[in-house]
Protein backbone atom coordinates (compact mmCIF):
# COMPACT_ATOMS: atom_id res chain seq x y z
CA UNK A 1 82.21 -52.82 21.65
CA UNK A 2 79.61 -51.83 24.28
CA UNK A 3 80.96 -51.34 27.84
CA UNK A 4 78.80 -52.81 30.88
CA UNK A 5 77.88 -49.73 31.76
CA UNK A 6 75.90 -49.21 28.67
CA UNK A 7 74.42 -52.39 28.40
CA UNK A 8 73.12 -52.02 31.89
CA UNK A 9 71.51 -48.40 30.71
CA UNK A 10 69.97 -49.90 27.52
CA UNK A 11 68.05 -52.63 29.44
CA UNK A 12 66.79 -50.22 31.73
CA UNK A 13 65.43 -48.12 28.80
CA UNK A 14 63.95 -51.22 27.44
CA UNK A 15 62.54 -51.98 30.45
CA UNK A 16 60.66 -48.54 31.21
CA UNK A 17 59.38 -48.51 27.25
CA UNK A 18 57.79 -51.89 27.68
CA UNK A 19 56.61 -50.82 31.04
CA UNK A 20 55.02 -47.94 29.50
CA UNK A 21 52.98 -50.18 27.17
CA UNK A 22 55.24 -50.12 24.27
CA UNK A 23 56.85 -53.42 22.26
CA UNK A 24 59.94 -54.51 22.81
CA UNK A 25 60.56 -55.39 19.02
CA UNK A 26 60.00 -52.18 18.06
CA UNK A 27 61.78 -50.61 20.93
CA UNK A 28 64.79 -52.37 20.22
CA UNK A 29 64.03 -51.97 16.49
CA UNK A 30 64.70 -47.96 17.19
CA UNK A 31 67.75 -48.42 19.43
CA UNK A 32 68.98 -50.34 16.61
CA UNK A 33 69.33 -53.57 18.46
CA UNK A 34 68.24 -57.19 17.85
CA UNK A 35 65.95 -59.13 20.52
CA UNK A 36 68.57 -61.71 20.88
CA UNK A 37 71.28 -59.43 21.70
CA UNK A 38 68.86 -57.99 24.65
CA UNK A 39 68.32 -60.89 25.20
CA UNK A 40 72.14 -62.57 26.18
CA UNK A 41 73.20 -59.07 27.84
CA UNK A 42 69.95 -59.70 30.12
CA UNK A 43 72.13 -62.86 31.38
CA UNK A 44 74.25 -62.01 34.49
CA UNK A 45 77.68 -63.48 32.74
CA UNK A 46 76.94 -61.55 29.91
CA UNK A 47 76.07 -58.15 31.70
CA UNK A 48 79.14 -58.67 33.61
CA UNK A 49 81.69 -58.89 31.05
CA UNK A 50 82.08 -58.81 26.99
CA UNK A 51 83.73 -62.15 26.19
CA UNK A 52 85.46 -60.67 23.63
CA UNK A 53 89.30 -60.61 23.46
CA UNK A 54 90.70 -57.23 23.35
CA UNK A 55 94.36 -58.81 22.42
CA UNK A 56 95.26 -57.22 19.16
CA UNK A 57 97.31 -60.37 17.62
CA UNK A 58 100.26 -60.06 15.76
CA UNK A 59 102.24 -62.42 13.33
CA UNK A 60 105.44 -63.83 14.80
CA UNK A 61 106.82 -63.87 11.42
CA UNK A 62 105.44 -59.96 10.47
CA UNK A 63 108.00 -57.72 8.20
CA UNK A 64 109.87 -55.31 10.15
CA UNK A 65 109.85 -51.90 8.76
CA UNK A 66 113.20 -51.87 7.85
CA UNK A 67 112.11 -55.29 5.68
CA UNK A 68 109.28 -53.47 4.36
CA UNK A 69 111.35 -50.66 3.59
CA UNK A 70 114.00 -52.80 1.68
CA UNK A 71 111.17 -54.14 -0.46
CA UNK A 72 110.26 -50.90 -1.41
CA UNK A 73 112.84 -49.78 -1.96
CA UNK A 74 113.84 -52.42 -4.38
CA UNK A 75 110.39 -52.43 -6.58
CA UNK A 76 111.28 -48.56 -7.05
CA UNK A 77 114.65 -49.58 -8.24
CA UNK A 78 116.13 -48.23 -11.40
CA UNK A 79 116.62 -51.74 -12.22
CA UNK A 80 112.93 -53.45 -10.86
CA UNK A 81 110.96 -50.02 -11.06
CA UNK A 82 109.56 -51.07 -14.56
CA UNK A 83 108.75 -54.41 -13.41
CA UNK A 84 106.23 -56.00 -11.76
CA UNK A 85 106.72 -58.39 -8.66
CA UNK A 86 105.80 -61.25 -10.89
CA UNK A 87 109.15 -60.28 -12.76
CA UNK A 88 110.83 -58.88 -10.00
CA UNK A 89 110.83 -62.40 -7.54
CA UNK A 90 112.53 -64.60 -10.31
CA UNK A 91 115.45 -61.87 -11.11
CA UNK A 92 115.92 -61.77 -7.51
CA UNK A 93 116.29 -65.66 -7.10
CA UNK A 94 118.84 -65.81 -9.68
CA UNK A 95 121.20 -63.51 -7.95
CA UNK A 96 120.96 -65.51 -4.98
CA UNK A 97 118.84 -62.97 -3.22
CA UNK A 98 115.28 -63.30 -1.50
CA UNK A 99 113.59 -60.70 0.30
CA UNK A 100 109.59 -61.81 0.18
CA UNK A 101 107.54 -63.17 -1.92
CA UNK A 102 105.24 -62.39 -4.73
CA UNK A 103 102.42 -61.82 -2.40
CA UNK A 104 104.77 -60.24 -0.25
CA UNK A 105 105.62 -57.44 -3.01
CA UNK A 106 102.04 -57.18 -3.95
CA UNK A 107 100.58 -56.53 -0.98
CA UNK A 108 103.18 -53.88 0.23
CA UNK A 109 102.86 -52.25 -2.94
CA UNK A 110 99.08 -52.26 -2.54
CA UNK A 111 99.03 -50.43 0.64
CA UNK A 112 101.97 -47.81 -0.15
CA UNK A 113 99.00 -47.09 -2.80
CA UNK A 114 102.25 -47.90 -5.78
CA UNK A 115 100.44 -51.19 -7.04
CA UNK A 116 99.66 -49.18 -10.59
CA UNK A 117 100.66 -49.71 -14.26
CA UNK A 118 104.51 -50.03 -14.29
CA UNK A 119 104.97 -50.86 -18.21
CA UNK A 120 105.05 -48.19 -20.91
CA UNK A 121 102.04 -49.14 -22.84
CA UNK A 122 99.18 -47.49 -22.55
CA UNK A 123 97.17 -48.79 -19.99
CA UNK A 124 93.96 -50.05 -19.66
CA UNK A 125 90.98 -47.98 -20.03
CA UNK A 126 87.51 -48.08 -19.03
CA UNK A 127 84.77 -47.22 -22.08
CA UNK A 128 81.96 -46.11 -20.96
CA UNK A 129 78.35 -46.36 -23.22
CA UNK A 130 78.09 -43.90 -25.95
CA UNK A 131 75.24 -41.67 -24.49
CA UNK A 132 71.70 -42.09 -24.91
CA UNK A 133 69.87 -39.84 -28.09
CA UNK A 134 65.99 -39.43 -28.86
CA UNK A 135 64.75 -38.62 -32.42
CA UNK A 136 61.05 -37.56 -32.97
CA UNK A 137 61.66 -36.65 -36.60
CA UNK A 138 63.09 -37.21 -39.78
CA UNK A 139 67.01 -35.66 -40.19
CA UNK A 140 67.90 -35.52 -36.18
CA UNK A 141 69.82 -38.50 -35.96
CA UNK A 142 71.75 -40.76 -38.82
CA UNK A 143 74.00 -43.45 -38.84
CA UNK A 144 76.49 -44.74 -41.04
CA UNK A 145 79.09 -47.42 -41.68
CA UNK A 146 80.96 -49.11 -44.81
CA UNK A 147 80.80 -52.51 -45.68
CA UNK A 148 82.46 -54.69 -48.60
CA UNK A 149 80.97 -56.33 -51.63
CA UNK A 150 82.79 -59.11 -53.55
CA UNK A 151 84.71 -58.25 -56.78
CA UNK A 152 86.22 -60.95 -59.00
CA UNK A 153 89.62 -60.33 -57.76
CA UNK A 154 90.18 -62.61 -54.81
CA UNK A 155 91.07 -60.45 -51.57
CA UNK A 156 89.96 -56.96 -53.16
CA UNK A 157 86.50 -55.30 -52.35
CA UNK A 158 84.11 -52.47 -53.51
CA UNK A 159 82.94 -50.77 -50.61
CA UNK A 160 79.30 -49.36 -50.12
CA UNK A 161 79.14 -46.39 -47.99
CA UNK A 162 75.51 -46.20 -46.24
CA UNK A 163 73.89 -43.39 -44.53
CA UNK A 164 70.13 -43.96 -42.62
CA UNK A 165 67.85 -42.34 -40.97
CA UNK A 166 67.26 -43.96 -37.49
CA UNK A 167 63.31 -42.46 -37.23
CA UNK A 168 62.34 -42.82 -40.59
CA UNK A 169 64.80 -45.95 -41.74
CA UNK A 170 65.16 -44.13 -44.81
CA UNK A 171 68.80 -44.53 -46.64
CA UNK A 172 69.48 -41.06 -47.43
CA UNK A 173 72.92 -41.38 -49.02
CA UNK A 174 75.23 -43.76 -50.19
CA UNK A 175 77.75 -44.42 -52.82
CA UNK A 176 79.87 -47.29 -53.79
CA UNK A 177 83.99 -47.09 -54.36
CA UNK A 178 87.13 -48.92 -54.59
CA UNK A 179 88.48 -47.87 -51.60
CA UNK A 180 87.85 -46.76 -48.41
CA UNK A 181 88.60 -43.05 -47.55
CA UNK A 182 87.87 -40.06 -45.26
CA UNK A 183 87.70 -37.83 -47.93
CA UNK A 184 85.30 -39.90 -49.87
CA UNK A 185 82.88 -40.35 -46.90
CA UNK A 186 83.53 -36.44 -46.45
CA UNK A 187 82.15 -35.56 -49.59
CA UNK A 188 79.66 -37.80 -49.52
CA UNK A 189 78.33 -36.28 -46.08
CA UNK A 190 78.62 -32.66 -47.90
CA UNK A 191 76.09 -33.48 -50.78
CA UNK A 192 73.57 -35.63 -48.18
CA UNK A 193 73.09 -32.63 -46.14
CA UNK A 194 72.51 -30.14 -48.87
CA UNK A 195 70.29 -32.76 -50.66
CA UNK A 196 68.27 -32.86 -47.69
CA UNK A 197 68.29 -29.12 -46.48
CA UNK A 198 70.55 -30.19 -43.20
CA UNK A 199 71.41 -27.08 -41.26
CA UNK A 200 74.01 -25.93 -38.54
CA UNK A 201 73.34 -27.82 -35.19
CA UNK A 202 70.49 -30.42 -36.68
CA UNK A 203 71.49 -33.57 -37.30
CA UNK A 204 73.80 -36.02 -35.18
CA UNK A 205 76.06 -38.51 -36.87
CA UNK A 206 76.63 -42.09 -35.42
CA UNK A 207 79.20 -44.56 -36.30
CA UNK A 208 81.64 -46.84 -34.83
CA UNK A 209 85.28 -45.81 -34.49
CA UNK A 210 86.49 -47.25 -38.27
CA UNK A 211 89.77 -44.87 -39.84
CA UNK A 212 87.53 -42.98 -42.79
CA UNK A 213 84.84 -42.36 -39.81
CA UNK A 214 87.56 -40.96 -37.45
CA UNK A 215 89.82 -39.36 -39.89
CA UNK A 216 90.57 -35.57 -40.25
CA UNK A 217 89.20 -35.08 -43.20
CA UNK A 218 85.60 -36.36 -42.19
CA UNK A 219 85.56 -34.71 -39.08
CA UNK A 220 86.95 -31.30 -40.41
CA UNK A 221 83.83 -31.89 -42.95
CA UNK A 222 81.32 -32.32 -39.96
CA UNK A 223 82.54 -29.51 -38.19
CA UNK A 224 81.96 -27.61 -41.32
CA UNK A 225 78.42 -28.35 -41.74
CA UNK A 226 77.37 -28.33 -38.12
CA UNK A 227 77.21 -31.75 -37.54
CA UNK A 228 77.40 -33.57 -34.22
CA UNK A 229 79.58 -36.53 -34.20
CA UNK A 230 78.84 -39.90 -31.80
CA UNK A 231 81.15 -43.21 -31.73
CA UNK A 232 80.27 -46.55 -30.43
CA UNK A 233 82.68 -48.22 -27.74
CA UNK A 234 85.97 -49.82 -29.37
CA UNK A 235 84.98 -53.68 -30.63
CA UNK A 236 81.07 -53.28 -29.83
CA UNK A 237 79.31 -53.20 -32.93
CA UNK A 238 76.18 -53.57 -30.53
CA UNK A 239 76.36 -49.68 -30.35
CA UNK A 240 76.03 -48.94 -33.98
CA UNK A 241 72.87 -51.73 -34.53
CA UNK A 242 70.73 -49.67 -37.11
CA UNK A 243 73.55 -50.43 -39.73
CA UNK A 244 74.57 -53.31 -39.04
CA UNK A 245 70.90 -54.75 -39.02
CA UNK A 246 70.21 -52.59 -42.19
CA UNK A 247 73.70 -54.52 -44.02
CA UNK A 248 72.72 -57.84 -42.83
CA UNK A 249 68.74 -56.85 -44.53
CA UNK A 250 70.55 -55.83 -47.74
CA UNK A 251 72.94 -58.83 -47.93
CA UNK A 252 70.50 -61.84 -47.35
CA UNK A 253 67.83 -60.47 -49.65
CA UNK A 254 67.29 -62.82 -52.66
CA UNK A 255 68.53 -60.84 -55.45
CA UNK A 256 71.78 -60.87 -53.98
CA UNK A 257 74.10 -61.73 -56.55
CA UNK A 258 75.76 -65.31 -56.11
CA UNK A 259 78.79 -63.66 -58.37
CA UNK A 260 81.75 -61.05 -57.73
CA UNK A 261 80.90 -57.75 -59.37
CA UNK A 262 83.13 -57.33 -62.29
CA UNK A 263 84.09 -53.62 -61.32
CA UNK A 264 82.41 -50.81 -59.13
CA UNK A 265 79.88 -49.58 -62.36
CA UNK A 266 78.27 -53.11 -61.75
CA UNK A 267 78.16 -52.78 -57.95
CA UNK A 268 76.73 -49.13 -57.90
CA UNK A 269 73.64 -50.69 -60.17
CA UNK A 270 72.83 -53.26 -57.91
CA UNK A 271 72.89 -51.10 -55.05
CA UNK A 272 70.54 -48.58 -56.78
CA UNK A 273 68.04 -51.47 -57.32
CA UNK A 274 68.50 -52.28 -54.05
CA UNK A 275 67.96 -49.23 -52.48
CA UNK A 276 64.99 -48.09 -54.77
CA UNK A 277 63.02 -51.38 -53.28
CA UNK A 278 64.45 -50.79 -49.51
CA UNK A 279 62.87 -47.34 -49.10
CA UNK A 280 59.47 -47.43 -51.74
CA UNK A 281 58.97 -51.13 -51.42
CA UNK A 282 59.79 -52.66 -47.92
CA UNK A 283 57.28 -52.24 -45.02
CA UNK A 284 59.95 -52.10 -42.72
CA UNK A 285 59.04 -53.85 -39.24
CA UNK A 286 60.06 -51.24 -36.58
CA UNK A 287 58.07 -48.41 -38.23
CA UNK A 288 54.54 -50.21 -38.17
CA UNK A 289 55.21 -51.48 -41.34
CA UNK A 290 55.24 -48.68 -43.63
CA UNK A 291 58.41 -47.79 -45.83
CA UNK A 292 61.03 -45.65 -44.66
CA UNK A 293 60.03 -43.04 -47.60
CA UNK A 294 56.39 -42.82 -45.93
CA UNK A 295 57.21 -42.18 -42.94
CA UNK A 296 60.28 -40.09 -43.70
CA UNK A 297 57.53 -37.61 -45.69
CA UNK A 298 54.85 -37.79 -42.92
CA UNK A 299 52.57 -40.28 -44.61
CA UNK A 300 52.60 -43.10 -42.41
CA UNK A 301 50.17 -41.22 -40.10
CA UNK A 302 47.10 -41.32 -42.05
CA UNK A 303 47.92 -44.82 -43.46
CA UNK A 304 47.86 -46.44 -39.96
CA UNK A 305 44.69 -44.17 -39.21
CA UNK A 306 43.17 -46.27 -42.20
CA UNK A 307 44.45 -49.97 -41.14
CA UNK A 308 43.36 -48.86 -37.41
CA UNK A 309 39.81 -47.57 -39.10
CA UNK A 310 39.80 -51.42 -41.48
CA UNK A 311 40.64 -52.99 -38.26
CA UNK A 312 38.03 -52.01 -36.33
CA UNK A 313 34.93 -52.30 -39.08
CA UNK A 314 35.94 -55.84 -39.34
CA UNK A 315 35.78 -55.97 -35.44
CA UNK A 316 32.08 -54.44 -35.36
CA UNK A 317 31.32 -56.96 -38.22
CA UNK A 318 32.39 -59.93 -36.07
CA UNK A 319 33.62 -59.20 -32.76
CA UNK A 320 33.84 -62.86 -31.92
CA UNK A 321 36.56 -63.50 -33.79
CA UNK A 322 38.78 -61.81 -31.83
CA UNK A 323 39.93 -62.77 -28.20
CA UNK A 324 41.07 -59.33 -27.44
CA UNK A 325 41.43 -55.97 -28.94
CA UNK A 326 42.08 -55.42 -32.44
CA UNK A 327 46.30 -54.92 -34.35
CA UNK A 328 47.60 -52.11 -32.81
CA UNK A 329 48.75 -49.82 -35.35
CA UNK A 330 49.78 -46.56 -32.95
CA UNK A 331 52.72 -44.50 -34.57
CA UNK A 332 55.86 -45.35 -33.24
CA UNK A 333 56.78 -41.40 -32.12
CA UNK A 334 60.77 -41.58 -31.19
CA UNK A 335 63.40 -44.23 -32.24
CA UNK A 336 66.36 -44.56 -29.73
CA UNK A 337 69.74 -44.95 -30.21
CA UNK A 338 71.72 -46.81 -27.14
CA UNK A 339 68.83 -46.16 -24.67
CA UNK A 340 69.66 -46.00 -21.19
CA UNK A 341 68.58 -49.26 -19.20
CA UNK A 342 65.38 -48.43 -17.16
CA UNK A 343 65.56 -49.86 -13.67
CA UNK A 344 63.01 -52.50 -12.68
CA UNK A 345 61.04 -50.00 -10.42
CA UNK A 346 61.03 -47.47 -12.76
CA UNK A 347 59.88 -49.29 -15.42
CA UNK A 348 56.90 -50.59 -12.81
CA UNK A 349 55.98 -46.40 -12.62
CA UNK A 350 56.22 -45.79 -16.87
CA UNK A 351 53.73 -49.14 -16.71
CA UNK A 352 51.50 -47.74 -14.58
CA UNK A 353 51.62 -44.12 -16.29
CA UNK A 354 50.94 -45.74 -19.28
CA UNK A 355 47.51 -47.39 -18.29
CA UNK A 356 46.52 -43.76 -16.61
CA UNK A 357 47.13 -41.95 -19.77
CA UNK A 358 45.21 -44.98 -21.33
């Protein structure tokens, strides 16, 4: 609240800028003030007095502190100290006793700082997003889950464990069992990374937060071969996408089979066919459209050089049929797994670095 003393000093200052040729918007702009308030306290009843009441109010029907203390002292009972005032009010009512209400409780407890979990559970707990990894080559970053395939028996399931490669889109290892098991998806891991020449500190591992993905024995085998573990979030499969999007590729392909596989010999053939055409076959969308086993070896670079160089002598030939530039077929350089979200602003600067470097 500004006294009348001060108001009379600001108008004066106001006065003597203006005088001195500055504006008043901008004078009142520094002081911090609007034009309309300078305004009203130029007005003799309002330079004379704030209009303001000063009376603080108070409730007739306000809590003493010896009622506030008698709440408290009941929702810290050993009998209501586990409950919440929800639970508390009802109990209290059928022994013929009220003391406040439900509101009442909560908003004590809320300013005595005590309105926290009071049940044994564990409580709530805020997941944040798995952090944000970069890979620029082949064998920095794979991911891996487990999904079922049918088998004649109704309620029973081979599972296919599935390892990629995030830059490449390469599956580098996989196997199919009859049951699902840390020690499985250990071993697995062990003969990956010596197939591949993984060493200490290389490659990180991503996968949601499944038991044979979480269990000792997998983890005790990562620690073993220097490899860095990452989970998604509890219930977001959104943070583990590559395999999930590289199941749902696998599943809805044609030569699916419309039948159960009679046992896991049967499942472990299909899968092989499968995976044969997936990374020698498949121009895989993300990658330019080479296969994963191209660009996992380095040769996707001088194929898109060639569609880039067929591209532009069919431009020259007949630029008119084109309204623009020709198919860009630029290397993708880094894949991403759970980017970090680039503000509006910032993503206005990368735009316009971009078109420099361009």
């Amino acid at each position: 609240m500004t006294s009348h003393e001060e108001r009379k000093q600001v108008i004066v200052l106001v006065n003597e800028s203006v005088a001195a040729g500055a504006r008043q918007a901008k004078t009142c702009e520094v002081l911090g003030l609007s034009e309309r308030t300078l305004q009203r306290w130029r007005t003799s009843d309002s330079v004379r007095c704030d209009q303001r009441s000063l009376r603080q109010y108070q409730p007739s029907h306000k809590l003493t502190a010896i009622e506030r203390a008698e709440v408290l002292a009941i929702a810290n009972s050993d009998e209501f100290g586990h409950l919440p005032p929800s639970q508390i009010v009802p109990r209290l009512a059928d022994q013929g006793c009220y003391v406040a209400s439900e509101s009442t409780f909560y908003r004590i407890l809320r300013d005595e700082k005590q309105l926290t979990h009071r049940l044994s559970e564990r409580p709530p707990q805020t997941r944040t997003k798995p952090r944000a990894i970069c890979a620029t080559a082949p064998n920095q970053l794979y991911s891996w889950d487990i999904t079922y395939l049918p088998s004649v028996i109704r309620g029973q399931f081979f599972y296919l464990y599935l390892f990629v490669d995030i830059f490449s889109r390469k599956i580098v290892g996989w196997q199919a069992y009859e049951e699902e098991s840390s020690a499985l998806a250990g071993e697995l891991l062990r003969d990956l990374c010596h197939r591949e020449g993984i060493q200490s500190n290389q490659l990180i591992l991503h996968s949601d937060n499944g038991s044979p993905m979480k269990g000792s024995t997998m983890l005790a085998t990562m620690q073993q071969l220097g490899v860095m573990p990452s989970f998604s979030r509890p219930s977001v499969s959104n943070d583990n996408p590559y395999s999930e999007s590289l199941f749902k590729t696998l599943k809805y392909r044609p030569q699916y089979p419309l039948k159960p596989f009679s046992d896991v010999i049967e499942a472990r053939q299909w899968v092989t066919q499968l995976v044969e055409w997936y990374n020698h076959e498949h121009r895989h969308s993300a990658i330019c459209f080479v296969t994963p086993v191209q660009r996992h070896e380095g040769l996707d670079e001088q194929l898109l050089t060639n569609r880039k160089a067929v591209y532009e002598a069919a431009y020259a030939k007949n630029p008119q049929r084109w309204s623009g530039s020709t198919r860009n077929w630029q290397r993708v350089e880094a894949a991403h797994l759970n980017p970090d979200k680039v503000k509006e602003g910032d993503a206005k600067d990368i735009d316009i670095q971009i078109r420099k470097v361009a």
